[in-house]
PDB file of N, CA and C in Angstrom:
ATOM      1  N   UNK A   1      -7.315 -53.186-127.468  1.00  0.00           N
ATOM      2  CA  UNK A   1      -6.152 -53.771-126.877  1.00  0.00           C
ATOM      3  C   UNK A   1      -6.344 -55.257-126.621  1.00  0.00           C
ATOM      4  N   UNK A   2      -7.512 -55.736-126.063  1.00  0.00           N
ATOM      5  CA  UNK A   2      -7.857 -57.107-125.670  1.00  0.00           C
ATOM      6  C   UNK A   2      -7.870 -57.929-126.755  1.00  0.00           C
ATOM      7  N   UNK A   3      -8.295 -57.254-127.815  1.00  0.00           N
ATOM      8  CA  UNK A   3      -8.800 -57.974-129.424  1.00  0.00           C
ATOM      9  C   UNK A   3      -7.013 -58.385-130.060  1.00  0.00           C
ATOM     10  N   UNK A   4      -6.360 -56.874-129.526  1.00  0.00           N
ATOM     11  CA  UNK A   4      -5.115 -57.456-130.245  1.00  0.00           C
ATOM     12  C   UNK A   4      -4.246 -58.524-129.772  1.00  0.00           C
ATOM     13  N   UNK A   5      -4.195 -58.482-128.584  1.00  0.00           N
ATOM     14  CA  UNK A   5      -3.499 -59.195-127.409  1.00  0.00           C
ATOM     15  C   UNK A   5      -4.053 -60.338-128.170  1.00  0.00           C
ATOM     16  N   UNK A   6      -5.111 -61.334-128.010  1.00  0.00           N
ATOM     17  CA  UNK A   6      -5.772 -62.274-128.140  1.00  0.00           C
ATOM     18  C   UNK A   6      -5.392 -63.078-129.277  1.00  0.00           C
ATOM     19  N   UNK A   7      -4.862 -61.414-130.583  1.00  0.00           N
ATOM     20  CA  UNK A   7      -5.055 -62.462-131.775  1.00  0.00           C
ATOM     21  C   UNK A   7      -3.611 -62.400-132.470  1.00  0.00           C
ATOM     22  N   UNK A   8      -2.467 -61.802-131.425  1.00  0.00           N
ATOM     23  CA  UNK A   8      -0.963 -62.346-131.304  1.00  0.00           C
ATOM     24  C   UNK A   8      -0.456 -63.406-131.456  1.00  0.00           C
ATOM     25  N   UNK A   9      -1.834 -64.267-130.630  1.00  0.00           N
ATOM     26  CA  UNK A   9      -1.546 -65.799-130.665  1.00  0.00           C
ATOM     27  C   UNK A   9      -2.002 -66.577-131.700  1.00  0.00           C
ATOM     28  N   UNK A  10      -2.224 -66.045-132.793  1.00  0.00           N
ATOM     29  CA  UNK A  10      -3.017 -66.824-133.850  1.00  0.00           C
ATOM     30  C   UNK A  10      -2.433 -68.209-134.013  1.00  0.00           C
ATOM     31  N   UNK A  11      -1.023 -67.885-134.368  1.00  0.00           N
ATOM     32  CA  UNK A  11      -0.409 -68.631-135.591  1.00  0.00           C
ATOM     33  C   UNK A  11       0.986 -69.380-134.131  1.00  0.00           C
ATOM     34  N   UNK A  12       0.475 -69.177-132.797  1.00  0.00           N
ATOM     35  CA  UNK A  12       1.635 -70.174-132.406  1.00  0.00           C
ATOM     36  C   UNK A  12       0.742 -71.354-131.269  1.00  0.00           C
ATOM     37  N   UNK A  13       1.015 -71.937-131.401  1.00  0.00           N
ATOM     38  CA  UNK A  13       1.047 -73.724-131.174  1.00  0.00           C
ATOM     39  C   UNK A  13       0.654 -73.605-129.883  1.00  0.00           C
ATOM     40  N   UNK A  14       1.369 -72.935-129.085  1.00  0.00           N
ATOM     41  CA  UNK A  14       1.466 -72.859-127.293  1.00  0.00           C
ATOM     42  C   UNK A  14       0.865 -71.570-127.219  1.00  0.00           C
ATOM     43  N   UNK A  15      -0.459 -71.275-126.872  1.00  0.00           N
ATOM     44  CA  UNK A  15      -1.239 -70.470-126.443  1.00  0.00           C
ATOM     45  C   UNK A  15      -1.033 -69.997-125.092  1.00  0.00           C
ATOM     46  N   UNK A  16      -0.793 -68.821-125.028  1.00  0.00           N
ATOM     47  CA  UNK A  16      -0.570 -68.520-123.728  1.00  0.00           C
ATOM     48  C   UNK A  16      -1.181 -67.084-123.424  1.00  0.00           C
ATOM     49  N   UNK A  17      -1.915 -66.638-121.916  1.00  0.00           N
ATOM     50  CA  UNK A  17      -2.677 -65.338-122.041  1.00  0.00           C
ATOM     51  C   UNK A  17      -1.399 -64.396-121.351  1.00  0.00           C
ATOM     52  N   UNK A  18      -1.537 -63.532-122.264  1.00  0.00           N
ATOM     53  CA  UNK A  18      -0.687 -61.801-122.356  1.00  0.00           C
ATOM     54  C   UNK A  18      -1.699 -61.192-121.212  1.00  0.00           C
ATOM     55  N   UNK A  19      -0.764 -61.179-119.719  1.00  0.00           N
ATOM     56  CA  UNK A  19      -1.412 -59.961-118.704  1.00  0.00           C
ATOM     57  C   UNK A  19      -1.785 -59.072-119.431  1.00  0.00           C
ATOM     58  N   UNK A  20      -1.014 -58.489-120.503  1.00  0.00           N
ATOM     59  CA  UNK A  20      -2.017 -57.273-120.843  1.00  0.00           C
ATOM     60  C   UNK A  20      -3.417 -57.628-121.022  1.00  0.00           C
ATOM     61  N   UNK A  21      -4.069 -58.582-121.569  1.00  0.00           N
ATOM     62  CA  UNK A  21      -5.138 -58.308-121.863  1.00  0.00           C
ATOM     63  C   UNK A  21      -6.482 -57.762-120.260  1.00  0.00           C
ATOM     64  N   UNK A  22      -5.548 -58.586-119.522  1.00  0.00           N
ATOM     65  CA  UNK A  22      -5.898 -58.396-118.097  1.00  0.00           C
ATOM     66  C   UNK A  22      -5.668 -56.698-117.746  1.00  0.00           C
ATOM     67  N   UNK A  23      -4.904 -56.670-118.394  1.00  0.00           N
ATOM     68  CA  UNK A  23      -4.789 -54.810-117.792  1.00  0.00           C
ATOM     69  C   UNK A  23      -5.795 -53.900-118.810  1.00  0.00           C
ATOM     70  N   UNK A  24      -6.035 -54.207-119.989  1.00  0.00           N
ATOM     71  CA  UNK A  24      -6.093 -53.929-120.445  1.00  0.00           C
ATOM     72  C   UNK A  24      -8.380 -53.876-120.291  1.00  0.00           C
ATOM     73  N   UNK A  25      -8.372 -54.682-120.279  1.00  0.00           N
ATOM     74  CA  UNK A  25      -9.827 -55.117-119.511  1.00  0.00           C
ATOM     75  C   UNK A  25     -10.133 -54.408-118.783  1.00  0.00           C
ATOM     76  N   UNK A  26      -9.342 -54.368-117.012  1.00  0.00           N
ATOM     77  CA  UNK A  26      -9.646 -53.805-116.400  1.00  0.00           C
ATOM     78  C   UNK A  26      -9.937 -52.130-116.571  1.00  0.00           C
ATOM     79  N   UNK A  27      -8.605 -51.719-117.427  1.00  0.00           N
ATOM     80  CA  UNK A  27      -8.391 -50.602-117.989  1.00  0.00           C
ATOM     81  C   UNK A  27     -10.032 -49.802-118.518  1.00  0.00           C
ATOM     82  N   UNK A  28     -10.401 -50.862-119.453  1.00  0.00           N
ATOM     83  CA  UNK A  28     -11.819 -50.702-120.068  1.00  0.00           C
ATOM     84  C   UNK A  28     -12.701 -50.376-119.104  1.00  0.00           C
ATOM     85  N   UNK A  29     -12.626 -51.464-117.944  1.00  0.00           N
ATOM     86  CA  UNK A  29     -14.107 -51.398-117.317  1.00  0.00           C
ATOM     87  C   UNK A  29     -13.703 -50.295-116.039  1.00  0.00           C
ATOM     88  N   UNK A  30     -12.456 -49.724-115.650  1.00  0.00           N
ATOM     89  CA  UNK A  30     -12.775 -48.237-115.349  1.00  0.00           C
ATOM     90  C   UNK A  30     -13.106 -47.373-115.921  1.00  0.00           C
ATOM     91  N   UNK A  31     -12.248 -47.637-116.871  1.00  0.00           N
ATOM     92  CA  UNK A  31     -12.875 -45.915-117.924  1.00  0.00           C
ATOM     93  C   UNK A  31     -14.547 -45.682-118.525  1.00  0.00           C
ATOM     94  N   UNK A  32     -15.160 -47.269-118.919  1.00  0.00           N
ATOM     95  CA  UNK A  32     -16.716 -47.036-118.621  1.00  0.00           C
ATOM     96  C   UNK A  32     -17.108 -46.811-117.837  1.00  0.00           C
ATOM     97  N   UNK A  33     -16.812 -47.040-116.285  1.00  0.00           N
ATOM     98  CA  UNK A  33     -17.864 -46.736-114.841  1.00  0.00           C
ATOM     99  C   UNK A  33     -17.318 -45.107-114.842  1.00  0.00           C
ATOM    100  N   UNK A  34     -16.058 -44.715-115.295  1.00  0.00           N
ATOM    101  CA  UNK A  34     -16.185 -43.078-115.123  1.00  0.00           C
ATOM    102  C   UNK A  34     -16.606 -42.603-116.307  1.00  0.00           C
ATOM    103  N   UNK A  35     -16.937 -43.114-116.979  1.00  0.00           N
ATOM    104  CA  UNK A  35     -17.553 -42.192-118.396  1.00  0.00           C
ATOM    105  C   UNK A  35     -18.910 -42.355-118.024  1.00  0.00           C
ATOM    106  N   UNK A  36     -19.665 -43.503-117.113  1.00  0.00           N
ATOM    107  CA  UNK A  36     -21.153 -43.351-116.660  1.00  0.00           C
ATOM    108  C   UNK A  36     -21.447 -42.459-116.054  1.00  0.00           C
ATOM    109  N   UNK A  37     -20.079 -42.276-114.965  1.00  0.00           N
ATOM    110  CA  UNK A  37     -20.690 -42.062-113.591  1.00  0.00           C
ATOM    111  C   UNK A  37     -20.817 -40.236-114.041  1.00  0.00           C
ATOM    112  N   UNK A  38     -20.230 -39.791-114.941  1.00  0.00           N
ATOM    113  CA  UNK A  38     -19.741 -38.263-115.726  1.00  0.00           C
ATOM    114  C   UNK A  38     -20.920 -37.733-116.747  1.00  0.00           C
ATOM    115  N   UNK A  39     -21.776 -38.827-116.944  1.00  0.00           N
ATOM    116  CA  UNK A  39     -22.169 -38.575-118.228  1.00  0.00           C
ATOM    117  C   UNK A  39     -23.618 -37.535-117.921  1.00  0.00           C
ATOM    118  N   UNK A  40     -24.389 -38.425-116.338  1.00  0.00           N
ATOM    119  CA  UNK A  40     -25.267 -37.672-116.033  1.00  0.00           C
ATOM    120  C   UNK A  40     -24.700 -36.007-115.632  1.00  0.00           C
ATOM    121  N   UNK A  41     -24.070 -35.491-115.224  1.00  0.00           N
ATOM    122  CA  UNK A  41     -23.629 -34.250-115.055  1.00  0.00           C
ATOM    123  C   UNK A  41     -22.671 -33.140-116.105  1.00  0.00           C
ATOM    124  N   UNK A  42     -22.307 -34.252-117.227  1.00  0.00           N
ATOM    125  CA  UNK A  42     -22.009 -33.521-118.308  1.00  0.00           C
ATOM    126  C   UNK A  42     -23.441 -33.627-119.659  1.00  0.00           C
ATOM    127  N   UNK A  43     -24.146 -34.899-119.642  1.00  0.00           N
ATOM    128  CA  UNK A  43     -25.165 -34.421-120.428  1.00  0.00           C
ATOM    129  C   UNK A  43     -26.103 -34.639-119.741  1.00  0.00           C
ATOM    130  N   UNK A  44     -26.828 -34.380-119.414  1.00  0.00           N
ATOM    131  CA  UNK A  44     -28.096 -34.777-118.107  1.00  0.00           C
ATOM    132  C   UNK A  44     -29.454 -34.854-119.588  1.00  0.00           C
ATOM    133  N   UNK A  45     -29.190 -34.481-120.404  1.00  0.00           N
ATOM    134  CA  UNK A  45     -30.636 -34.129-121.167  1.00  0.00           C
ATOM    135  C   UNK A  45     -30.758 -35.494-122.271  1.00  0.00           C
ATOM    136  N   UNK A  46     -29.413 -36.182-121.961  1.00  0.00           N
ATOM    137  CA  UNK A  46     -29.197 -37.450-123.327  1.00  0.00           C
ATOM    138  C   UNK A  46     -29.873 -38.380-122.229  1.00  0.00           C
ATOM    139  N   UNK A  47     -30.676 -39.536-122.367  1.00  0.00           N
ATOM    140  CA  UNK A  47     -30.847 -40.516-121.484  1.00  0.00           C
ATOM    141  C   UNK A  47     -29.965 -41.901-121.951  1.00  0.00           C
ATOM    142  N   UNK A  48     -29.064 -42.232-121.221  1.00  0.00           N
ATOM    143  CA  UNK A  48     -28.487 -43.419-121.077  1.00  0.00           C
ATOM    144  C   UNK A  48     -28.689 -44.662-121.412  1.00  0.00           C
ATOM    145  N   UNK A  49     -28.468 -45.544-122.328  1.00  0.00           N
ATOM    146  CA  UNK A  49     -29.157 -47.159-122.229  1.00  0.00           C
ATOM    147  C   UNK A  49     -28.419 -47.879-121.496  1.00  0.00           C
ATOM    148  N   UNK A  50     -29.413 -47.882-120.463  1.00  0.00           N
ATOM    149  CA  UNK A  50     -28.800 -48.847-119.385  1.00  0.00           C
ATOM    150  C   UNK A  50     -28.870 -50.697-119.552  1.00  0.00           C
ATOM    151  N   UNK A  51     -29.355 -50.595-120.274  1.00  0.00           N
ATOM    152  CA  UNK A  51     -29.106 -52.218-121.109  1.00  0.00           C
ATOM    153  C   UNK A  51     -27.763 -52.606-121.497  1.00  0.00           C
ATOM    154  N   UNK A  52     -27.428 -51.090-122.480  1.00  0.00           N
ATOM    155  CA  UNK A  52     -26.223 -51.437-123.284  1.00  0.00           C
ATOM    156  C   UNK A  52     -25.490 -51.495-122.152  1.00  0.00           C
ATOM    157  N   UNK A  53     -25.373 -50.927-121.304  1.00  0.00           N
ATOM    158  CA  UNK A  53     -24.303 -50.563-120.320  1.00  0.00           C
ATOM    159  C   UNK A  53     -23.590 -52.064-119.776  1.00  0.00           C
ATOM    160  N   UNK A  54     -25.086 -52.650-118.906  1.00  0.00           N
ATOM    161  CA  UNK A  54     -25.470 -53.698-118.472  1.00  0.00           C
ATOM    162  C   UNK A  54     -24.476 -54.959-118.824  1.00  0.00           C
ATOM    163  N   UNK A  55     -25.145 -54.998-120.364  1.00  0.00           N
ATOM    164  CA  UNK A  55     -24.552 -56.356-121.070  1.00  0.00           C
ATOM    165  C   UNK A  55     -23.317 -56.034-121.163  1.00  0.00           C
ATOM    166  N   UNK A  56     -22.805 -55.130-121.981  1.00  0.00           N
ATOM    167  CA  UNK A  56     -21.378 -54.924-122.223  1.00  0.00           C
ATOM    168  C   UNK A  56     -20.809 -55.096-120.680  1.00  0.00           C
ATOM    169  N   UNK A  57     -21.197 -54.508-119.498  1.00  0.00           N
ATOM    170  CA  UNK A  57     -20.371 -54.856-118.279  1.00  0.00           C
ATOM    171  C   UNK A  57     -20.232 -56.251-117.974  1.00  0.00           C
ATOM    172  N   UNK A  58     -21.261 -56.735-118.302  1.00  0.00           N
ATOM    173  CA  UNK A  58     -21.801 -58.586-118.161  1.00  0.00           C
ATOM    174  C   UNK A  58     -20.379 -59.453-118.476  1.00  0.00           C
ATOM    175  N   UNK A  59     -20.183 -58.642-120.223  1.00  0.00           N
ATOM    176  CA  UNK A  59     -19.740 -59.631-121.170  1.00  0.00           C
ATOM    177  C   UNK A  59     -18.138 -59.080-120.549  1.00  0.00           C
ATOM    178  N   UNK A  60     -17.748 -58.111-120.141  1.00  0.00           N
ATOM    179  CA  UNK A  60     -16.035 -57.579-120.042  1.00  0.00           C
ATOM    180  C   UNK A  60     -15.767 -58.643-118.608  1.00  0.00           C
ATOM    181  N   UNK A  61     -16.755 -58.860-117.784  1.00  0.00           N
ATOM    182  CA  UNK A  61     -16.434 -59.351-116.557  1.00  0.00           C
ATOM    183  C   UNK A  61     -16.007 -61.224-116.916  1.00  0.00           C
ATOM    184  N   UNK A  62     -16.956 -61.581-117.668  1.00  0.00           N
ATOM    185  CA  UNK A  62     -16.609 -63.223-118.134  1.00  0.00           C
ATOM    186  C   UNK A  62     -15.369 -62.623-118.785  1.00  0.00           C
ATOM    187  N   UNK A  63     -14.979 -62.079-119.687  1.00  0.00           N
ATOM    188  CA  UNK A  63     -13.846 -62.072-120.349  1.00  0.00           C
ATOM    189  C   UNK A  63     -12.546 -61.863-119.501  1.00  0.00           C
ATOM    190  N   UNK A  64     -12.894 -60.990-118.358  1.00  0.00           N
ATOM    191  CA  UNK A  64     -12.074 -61.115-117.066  1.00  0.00           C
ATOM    192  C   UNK A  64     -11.593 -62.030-116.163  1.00  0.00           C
ATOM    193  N   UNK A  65     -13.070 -62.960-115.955  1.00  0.00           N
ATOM    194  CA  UNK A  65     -13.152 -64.289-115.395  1.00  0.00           C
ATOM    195  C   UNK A  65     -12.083 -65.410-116.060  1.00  0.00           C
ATOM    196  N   UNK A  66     -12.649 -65.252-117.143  1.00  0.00           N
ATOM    197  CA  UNK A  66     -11.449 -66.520-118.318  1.00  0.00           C
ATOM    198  C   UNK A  66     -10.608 -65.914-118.222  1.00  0.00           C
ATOM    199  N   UNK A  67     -10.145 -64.711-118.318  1.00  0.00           N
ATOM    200  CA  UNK A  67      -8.487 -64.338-118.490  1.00  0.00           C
ATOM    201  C   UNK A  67      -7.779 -64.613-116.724  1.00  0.00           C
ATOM    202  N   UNK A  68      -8.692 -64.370-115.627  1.00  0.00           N
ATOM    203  CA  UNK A  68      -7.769 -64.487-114.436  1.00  0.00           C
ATOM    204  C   UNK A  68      -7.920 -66.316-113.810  1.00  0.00           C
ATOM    205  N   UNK A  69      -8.838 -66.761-114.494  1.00  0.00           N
ATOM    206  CA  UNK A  69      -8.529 -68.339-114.637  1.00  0.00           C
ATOM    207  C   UNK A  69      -7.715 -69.030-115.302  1.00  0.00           C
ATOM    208  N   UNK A  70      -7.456 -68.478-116.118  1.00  0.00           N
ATOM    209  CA  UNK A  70      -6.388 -69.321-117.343  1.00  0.00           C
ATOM    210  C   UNK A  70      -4.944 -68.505-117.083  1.00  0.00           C
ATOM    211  N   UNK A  71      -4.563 -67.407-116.652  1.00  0.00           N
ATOM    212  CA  UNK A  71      -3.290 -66.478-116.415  1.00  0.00           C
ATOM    213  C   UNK A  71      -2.232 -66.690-116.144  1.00  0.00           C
ATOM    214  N   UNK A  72      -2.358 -68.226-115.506  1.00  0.00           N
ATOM    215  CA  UNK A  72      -0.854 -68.509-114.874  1.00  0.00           C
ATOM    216  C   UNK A  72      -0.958 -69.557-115.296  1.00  0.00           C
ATOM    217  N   UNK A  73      -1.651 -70.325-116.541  1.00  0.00           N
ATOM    218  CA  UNK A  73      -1.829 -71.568-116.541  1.00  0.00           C
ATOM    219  C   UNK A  73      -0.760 -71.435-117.978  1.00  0.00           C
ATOM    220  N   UNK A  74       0.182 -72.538-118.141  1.00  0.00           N
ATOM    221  CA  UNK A  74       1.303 -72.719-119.051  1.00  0.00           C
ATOM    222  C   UNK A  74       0.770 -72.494-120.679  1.00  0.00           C
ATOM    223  N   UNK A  75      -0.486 -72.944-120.747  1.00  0.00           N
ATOM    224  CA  UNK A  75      -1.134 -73.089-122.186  1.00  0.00           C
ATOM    225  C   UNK A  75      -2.744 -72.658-122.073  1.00  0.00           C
ATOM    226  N   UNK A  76      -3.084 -71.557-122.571  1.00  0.00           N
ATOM    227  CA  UNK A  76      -4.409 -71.325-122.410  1.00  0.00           C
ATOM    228  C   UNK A  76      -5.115 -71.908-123.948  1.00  0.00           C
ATOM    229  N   UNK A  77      -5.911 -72.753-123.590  1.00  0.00           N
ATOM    230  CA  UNK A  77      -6.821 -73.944-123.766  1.00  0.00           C
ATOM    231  C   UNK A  77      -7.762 -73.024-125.106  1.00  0.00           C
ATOM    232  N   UNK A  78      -7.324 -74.024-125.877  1.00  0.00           N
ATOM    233  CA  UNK A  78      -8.228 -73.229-127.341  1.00  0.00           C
ATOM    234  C   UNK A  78      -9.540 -72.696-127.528  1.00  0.00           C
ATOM    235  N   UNK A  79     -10.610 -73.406-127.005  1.00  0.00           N
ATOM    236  CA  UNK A  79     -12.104 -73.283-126.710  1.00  0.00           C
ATOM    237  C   UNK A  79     -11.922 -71.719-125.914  1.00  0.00           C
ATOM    238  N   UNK A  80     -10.888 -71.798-124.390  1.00  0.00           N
ATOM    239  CA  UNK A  80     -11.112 -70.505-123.762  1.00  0.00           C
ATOM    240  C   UNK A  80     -10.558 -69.671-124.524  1.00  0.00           C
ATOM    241  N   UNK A  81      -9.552 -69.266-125.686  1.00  0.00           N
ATOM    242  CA  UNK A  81      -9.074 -68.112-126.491  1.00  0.00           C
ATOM    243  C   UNK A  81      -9.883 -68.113-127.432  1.00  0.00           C
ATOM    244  N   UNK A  82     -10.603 -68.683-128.031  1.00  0.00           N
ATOM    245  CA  UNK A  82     -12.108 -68.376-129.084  1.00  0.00           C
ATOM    246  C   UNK A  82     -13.021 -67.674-128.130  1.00  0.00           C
ATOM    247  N   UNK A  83     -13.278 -68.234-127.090  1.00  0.00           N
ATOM    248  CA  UNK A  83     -14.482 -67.326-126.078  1.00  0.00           C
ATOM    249  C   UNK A  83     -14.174 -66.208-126.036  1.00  0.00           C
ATOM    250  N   UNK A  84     -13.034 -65.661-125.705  1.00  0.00           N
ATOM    251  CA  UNK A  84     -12.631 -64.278-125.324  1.00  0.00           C
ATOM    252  C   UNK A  84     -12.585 -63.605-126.759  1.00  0.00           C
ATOM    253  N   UNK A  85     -12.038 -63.830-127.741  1.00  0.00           N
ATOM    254  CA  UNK A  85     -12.205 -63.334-128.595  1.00  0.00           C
ATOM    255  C   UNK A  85     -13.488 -63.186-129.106  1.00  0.00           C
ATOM    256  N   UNK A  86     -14.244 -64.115-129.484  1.00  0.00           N
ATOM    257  CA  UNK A  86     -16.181 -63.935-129.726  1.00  0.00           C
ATOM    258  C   UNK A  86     -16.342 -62.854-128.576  1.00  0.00           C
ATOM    259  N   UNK A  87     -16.284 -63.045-127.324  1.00  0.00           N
ATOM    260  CA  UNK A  87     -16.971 -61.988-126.413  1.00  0.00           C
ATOM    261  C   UNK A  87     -16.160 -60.524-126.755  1.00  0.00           C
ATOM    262  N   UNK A  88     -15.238 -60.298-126.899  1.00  0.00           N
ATOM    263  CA  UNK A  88     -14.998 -58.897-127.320  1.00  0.00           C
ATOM    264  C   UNK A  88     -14.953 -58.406-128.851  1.00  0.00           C
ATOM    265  N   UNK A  89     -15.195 -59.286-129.649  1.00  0.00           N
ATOM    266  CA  UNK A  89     -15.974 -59.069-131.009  1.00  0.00           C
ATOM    267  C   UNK A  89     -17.390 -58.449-130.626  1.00  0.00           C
ATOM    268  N   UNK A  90     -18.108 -59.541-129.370  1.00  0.00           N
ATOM    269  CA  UNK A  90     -19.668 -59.029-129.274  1.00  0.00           C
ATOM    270  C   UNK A  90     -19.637 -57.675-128.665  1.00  0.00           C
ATOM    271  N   UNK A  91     -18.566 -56.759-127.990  1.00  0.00           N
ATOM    272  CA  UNK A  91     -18.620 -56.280-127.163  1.00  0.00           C
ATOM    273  C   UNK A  91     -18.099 -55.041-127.970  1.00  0.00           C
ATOM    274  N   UNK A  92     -17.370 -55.176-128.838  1.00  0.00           N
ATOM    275  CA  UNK A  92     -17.170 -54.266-129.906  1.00  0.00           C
ATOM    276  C   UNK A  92     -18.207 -53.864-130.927  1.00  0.00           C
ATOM    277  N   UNK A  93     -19.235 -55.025-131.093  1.00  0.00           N
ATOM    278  CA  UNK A  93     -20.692 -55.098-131.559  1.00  0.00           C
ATOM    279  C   UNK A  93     -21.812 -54.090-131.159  1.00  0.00           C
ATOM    280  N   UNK A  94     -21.498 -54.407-129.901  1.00  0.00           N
ATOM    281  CA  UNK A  94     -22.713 -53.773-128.944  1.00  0.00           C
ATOM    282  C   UNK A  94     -22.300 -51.940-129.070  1.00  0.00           C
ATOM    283  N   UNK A  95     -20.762 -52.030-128.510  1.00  0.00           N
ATOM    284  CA  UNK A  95     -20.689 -50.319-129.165  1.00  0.00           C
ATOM    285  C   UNK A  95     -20.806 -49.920-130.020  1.00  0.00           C
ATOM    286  N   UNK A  96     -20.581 -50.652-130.786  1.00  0.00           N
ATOM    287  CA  UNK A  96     -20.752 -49.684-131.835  1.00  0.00           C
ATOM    288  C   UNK A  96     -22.542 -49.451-132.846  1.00  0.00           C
ATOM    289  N   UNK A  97     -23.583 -50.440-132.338  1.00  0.00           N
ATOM    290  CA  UNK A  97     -24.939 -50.607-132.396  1.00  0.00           C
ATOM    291  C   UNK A  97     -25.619 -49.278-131.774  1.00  0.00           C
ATOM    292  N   UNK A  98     -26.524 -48.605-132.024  1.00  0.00           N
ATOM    293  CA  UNK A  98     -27.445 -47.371-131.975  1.00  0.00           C
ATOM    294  C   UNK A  98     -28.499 -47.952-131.258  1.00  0.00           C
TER     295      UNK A  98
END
């Protein structure tokens, strides 16, 4: 959802951030803390990488940060819509990595 939101804006002039991506974020980083918090009592015998967990939480929270800094601002600033996009490319990276 964040990836699509982001890249709506390709092709127009006046960059501006879509709350969704903000909902859409947040959206993410509940449904990982309950898919953690579930995982020990539905698989207890798989062990967890708590690294992956880690970074990916790291990287959704900056992407949060830039989106609730820039949100109400008239034109979100080119450098910050490449960041967000690289960080949920990396973050789409990281899941999908073994």
């Amino acid at each position: 959802g964040i990836l699509t939101l982001l890249l709506l804006q390709w092709n127009k002039n006046l960059r501006k951030l879509n709350p969704g991506v903000l909902h859409a974020g947040l959206t993410a980083l509940l449904a990982g803390i309950v898919m953690v918090g579930l995982h020990d009592s539905l698989k207890p015998d798989e062990p967890l990488n708590h690294t992956k967990i880690g970074i990916k939480f790291l990287v959704l929270v900056v992407i949060l940060a830039l989106g609730y800094k820039n949100v109400k601002k008239p034109e979100l600033p080119k450098n910050v819509w490449l960041a967000m996009i690289g960080l949920t490319v990396l973050n789409i990276v990281i899941a999908s990595a073994r």
